[in-house]
Structure formats: structure tokens, C-alpha cells
PDB file of N, CA and C in Angstrom:
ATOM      1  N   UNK A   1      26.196  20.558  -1.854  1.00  0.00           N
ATOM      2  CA  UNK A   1      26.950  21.200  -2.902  1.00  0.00           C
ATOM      3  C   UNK A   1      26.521  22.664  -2.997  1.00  0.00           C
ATOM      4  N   UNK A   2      27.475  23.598  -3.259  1.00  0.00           N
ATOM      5  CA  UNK A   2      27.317  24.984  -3.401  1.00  0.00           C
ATOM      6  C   UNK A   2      26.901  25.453  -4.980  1.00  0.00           C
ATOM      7  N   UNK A   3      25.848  26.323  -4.685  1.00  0.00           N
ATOM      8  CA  UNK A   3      25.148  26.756  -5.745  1.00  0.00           C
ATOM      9  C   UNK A   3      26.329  26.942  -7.006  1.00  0.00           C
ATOM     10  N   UNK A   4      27.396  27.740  -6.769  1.00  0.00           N
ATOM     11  CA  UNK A   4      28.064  27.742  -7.721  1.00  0.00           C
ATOM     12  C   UNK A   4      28.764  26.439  -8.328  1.00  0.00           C
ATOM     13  N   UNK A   5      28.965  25.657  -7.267  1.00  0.00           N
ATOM     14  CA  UNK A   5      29.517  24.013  -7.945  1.00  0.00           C
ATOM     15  C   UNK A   5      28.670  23.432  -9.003  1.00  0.00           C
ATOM     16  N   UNK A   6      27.419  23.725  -8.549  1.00  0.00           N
ATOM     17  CA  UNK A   6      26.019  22.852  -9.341  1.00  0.00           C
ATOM     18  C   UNK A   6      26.116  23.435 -10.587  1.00  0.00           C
ATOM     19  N   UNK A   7      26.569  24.944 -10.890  1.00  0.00           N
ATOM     20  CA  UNK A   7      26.203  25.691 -12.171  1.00  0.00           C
ATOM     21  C   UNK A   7      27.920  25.311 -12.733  1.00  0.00           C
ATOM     22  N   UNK A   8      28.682  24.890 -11.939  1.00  0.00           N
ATOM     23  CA  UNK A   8      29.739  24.703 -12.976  1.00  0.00           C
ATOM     24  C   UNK A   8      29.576  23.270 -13.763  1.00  0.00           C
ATOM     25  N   UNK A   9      29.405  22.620 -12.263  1.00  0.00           N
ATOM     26  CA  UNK A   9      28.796  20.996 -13.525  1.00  0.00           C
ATOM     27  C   UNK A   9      28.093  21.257 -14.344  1.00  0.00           C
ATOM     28  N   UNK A  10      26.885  21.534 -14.156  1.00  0.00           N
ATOM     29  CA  UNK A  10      26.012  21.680 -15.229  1.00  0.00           C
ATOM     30  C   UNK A  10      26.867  22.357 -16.447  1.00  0.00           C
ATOM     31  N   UNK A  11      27.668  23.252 -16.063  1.00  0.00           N
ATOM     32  CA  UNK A  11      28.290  23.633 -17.629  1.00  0.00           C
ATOM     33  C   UNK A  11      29.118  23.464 -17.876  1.00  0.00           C
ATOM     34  N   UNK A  12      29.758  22.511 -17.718  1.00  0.00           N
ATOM     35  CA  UNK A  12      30.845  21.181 -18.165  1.00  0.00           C
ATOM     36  C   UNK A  12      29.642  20.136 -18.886  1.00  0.00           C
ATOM     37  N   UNK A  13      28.830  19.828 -18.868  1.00  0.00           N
ATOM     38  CA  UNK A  13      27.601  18.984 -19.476  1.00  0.00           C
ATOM     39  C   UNK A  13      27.996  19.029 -20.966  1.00  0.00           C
ATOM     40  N   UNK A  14      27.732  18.180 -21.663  1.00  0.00           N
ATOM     41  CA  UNK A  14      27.825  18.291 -22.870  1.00  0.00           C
ATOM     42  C   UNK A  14      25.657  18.844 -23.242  1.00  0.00           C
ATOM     43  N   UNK A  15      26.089  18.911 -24.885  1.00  0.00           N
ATOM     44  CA  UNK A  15      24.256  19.138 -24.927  1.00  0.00           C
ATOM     45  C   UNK A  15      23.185  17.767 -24.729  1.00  0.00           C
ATOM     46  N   UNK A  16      24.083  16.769 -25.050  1.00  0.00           N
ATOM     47  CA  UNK A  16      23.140  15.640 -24.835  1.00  0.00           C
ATOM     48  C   UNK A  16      22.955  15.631 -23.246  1.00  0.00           C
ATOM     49  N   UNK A  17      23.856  15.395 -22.358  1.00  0.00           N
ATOM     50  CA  UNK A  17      23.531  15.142 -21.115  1.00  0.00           C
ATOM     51  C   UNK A  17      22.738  16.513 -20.596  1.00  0.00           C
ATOM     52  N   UNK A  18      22.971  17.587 -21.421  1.00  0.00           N
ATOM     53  CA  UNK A  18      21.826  19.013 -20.639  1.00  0.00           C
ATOM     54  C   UNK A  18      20.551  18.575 -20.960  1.00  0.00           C
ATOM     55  N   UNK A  19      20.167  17.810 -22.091  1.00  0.00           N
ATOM     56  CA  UNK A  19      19.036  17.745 -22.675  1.00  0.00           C
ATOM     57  C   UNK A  19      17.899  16.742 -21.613  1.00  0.00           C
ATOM     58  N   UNK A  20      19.054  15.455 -21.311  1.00  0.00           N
ATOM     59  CA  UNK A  20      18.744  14.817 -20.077  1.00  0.00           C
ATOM     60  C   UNK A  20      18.116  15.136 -19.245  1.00  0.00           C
ATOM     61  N   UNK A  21      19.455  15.933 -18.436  1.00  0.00           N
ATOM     62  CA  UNK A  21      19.344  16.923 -17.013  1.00  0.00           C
ATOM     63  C   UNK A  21      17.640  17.457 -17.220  1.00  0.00           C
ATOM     64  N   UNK A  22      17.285  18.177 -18.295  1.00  0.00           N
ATOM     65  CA  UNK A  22      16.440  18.974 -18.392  1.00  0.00           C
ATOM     66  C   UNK A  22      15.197  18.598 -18.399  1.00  0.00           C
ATOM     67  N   UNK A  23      14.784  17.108 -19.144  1.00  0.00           N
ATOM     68  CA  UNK A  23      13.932  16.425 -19.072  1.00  0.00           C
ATOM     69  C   UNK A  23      14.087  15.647 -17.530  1.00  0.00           C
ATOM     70  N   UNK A  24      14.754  15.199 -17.307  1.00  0.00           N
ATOM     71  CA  UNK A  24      14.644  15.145 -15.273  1.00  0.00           C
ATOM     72  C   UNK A  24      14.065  15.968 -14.749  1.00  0.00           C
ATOM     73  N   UNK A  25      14.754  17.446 -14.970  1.00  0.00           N
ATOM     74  CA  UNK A  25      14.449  18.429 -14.164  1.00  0.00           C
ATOM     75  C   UNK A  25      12.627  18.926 -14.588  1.00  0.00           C
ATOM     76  N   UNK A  26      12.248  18.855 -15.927  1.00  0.00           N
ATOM     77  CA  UNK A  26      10.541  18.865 -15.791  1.00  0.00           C
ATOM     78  C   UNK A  26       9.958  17.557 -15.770  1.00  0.00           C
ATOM     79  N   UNK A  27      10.137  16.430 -15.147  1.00  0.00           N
ATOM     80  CA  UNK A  27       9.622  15.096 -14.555  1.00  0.00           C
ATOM     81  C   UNK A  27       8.971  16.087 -13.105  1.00  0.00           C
ATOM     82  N   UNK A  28      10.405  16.326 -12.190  1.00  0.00           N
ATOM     83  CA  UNK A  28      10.637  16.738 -11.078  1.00  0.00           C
ATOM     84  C   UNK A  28       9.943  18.270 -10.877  1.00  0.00           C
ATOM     85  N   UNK A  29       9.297  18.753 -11.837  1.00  0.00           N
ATOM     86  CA  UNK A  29       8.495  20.087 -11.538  1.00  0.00           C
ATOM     87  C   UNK A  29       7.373  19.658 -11.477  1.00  0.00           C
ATOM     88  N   UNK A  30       7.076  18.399 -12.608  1.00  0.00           N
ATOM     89  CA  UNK A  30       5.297  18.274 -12.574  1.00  0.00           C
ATOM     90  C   UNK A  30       4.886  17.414 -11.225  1.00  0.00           C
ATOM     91  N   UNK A  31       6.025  16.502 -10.717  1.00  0.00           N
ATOM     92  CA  UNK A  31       5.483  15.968  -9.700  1.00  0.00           C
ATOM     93  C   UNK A  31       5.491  17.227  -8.616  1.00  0.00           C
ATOM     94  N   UNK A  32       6.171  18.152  -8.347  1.00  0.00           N
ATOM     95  CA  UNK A  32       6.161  18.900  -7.462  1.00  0.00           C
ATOM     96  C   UNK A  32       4.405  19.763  -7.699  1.00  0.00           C
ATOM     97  N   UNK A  33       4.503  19.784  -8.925  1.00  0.00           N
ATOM     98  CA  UNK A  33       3.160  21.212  -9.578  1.00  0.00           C
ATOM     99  C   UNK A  33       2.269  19.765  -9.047  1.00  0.00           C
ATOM    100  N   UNK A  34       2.308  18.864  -8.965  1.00  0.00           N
ATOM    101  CA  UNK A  34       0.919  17.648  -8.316  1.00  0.00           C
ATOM    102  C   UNK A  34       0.988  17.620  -6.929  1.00  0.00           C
ATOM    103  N   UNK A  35       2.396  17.647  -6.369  1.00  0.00           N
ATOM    104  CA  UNK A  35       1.919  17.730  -5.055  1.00  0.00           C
ATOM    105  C   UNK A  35       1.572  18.991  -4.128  1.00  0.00           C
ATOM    106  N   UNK A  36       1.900  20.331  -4.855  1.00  0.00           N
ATOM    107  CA  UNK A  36       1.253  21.566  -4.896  1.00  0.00           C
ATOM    108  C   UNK A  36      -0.043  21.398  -5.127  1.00  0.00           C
ATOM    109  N   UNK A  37      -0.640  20.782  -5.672  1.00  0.00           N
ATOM    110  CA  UNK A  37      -2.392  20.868  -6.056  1.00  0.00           C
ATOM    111  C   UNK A  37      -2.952  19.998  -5.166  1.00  0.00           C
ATOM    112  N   UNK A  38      -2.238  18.809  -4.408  1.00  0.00           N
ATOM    113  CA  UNK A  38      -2.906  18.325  -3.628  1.00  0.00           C
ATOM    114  C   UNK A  38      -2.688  18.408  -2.290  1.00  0.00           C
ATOM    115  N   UNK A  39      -2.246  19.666  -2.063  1.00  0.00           N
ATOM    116  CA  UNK A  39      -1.735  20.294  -0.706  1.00  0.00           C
ATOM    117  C   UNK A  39      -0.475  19.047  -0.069  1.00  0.00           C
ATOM    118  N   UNK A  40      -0.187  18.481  -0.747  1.00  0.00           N
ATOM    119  CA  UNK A  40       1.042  17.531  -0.365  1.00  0.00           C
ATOM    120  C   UNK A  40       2.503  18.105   0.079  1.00  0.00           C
ATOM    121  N   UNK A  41       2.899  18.830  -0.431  1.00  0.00           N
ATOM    122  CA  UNK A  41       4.268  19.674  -0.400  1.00  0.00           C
ATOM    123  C   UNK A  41       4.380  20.545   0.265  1.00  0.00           C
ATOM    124  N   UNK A  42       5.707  20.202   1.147  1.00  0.00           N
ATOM    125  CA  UNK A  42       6.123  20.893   2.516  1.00  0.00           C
ATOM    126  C   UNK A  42       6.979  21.679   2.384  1.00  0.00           C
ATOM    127  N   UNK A  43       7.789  21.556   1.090  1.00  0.00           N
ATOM    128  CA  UNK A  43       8.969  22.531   0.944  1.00  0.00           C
ATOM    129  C   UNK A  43       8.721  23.299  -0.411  1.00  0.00           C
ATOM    130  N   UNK A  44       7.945  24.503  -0.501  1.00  0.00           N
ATOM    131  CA  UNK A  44       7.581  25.374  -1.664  1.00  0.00           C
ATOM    132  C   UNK A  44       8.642  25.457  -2.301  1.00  0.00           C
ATOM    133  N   UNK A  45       9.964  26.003  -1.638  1.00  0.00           N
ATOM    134  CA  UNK A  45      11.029  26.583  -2.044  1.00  0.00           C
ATOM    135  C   UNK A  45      11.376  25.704  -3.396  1.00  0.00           C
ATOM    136  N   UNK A  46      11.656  24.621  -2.745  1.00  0.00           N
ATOM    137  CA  UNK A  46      12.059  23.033  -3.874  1.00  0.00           C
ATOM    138  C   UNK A  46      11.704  23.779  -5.710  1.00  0.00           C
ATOM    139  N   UNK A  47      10.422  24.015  -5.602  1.00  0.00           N
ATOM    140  CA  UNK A  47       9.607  24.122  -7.058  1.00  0.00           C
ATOM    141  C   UNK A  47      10.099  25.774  -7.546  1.00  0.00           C
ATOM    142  N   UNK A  48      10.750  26.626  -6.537  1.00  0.00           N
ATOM    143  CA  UNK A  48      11.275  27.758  -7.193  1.00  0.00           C
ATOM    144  C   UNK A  48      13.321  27.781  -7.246  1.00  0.00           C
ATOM    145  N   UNK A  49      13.210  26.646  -7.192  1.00  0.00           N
ATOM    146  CA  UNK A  49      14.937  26.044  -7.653  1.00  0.00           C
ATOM    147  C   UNK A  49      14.527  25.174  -8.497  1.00  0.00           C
ATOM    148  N   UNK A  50      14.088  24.244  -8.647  1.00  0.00           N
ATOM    149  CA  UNK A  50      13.709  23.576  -9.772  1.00  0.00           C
ATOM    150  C   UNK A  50      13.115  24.366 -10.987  1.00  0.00           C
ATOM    151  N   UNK A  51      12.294  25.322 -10.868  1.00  0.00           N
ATOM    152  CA  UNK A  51      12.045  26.107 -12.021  1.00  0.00           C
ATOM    153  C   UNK A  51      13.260  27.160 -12.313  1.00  0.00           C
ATOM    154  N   UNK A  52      14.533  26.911 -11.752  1.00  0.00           N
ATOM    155  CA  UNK A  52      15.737  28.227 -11.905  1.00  0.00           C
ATOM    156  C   UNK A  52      16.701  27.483 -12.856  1.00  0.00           C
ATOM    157  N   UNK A  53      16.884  26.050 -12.389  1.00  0.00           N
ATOM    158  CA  UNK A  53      17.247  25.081 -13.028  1.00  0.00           C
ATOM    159  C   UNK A  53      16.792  24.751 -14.412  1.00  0.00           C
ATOM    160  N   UNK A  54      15.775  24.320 -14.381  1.00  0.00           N
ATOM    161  CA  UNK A  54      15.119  24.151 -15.620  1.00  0.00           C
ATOM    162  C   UNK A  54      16.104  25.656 -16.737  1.00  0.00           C
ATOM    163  N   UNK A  55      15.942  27.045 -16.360  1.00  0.00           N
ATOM    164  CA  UNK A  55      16.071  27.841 -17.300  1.00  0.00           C
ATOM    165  C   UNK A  55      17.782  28.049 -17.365  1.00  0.00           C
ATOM    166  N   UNK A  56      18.431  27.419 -16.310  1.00  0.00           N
ATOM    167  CA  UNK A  56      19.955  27.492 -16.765  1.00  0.00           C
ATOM    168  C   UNK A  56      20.302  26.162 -17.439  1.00  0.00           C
ATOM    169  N   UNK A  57      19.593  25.359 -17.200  1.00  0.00           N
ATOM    170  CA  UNK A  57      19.802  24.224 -18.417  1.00  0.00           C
ATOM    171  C   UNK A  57      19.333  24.360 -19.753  1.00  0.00           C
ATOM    172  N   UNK A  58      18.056  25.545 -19.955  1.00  0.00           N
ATOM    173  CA  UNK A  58      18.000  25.583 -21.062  1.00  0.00           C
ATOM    174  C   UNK A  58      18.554  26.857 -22.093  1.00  0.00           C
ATOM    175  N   UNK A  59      19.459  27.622 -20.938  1.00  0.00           N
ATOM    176  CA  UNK A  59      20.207  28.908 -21.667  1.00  0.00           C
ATOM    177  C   UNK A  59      21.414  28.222 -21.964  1.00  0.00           C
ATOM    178  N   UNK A  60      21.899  26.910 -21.279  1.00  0.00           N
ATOM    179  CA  UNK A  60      23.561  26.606 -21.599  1.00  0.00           C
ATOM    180  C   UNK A  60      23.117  25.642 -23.110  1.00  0.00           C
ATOM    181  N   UNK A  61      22.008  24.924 -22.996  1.00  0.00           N
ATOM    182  CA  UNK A  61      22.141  24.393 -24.731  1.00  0.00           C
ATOM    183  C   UNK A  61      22.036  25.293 -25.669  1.00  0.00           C
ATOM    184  N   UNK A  62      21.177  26.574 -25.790  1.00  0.00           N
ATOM    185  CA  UNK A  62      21.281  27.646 -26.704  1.00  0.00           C
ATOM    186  C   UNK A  62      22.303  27.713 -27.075  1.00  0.00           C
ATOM    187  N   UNK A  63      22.675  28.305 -25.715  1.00  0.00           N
ATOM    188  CA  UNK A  63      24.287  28.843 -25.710  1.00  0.00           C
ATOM    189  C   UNK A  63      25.225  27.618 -26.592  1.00  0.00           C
ATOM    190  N   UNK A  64      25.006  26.795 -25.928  1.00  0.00           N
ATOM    191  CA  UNK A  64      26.050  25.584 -27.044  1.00  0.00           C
ATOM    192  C   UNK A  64      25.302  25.379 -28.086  1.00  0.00           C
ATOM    193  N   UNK A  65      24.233  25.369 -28.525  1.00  0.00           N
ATOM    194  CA  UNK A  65      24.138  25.072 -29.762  1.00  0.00           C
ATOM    195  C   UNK A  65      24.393  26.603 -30.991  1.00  0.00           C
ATOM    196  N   UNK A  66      24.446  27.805 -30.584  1.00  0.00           N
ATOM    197  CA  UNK A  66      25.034  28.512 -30.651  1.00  0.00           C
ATOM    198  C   UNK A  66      26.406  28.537 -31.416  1.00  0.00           C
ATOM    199  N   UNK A  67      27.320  28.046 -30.027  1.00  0.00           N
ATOM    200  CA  UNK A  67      28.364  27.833 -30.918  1.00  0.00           C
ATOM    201  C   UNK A  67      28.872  26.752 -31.886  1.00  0.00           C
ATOM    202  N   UNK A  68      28.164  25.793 -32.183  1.00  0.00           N
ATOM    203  CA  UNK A  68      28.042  24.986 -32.925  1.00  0.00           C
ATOM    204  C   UNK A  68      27.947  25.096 -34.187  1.00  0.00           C
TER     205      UNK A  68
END
């Protein structure tokens, strides 16, 4: 899927399912930040999209709760 597809789903999301998404998405950082500490992880990149994620999931609930 193309970067821009991913950011349109995501903002079609309502706030409950961002809130979701978001708690997934820091499950999926701390296991990455563990397998970073135990020299486990082969793909760095992974943990600097996952931390990009994390902050557009948490500017679109602002943003919707915002207009709320």
C-alpha cells in the first residue's frame, strides 16, 4: 500500500478506531525499542515509520476531537 493510501485510511478512522490504531501502533514500538536493545532488529527503518505513525494518529484525534 502507498504511503498516501495508509494516511487516507487512517483518516477515514473514526476516533475510537484511531485510539486503537494508536495503542497497536505503541505495542509495536516497544517491541521494536526491545529488539533494538537486544541487538535483535534488522530493519531500523521499521521503528522510524512506526514512530511517524504513532504522531499522525495522534494529530488526526486532536484534530477530531477538535471538531467535536
Amino acid at each position: 500500500m502507498k504511503k498516501t493510501e495508509s494516511r487516507k485510511a487512517l483518516a477515514a478512522k473514526s476516533p475510537a478506531e484511531l485510539q486503537t490504531e494508536l495503542n497497536a501502533l505503541l505495542k509495536e514500538q516497544f517491541g521494536l525499542r526491545m529488539q533494538k536493545a537486544t541487538q535483535q532488529l534488522t530493519n531500523t527503518e521499521k521503528l522510524k515509520q512506526v514512530r511517524r505513525n504513532i504522531a499522525r494518529a495522534r494529530t488526526l484525534i486532536h484534530q477530531k476531537a477538535g471538531q467535536a
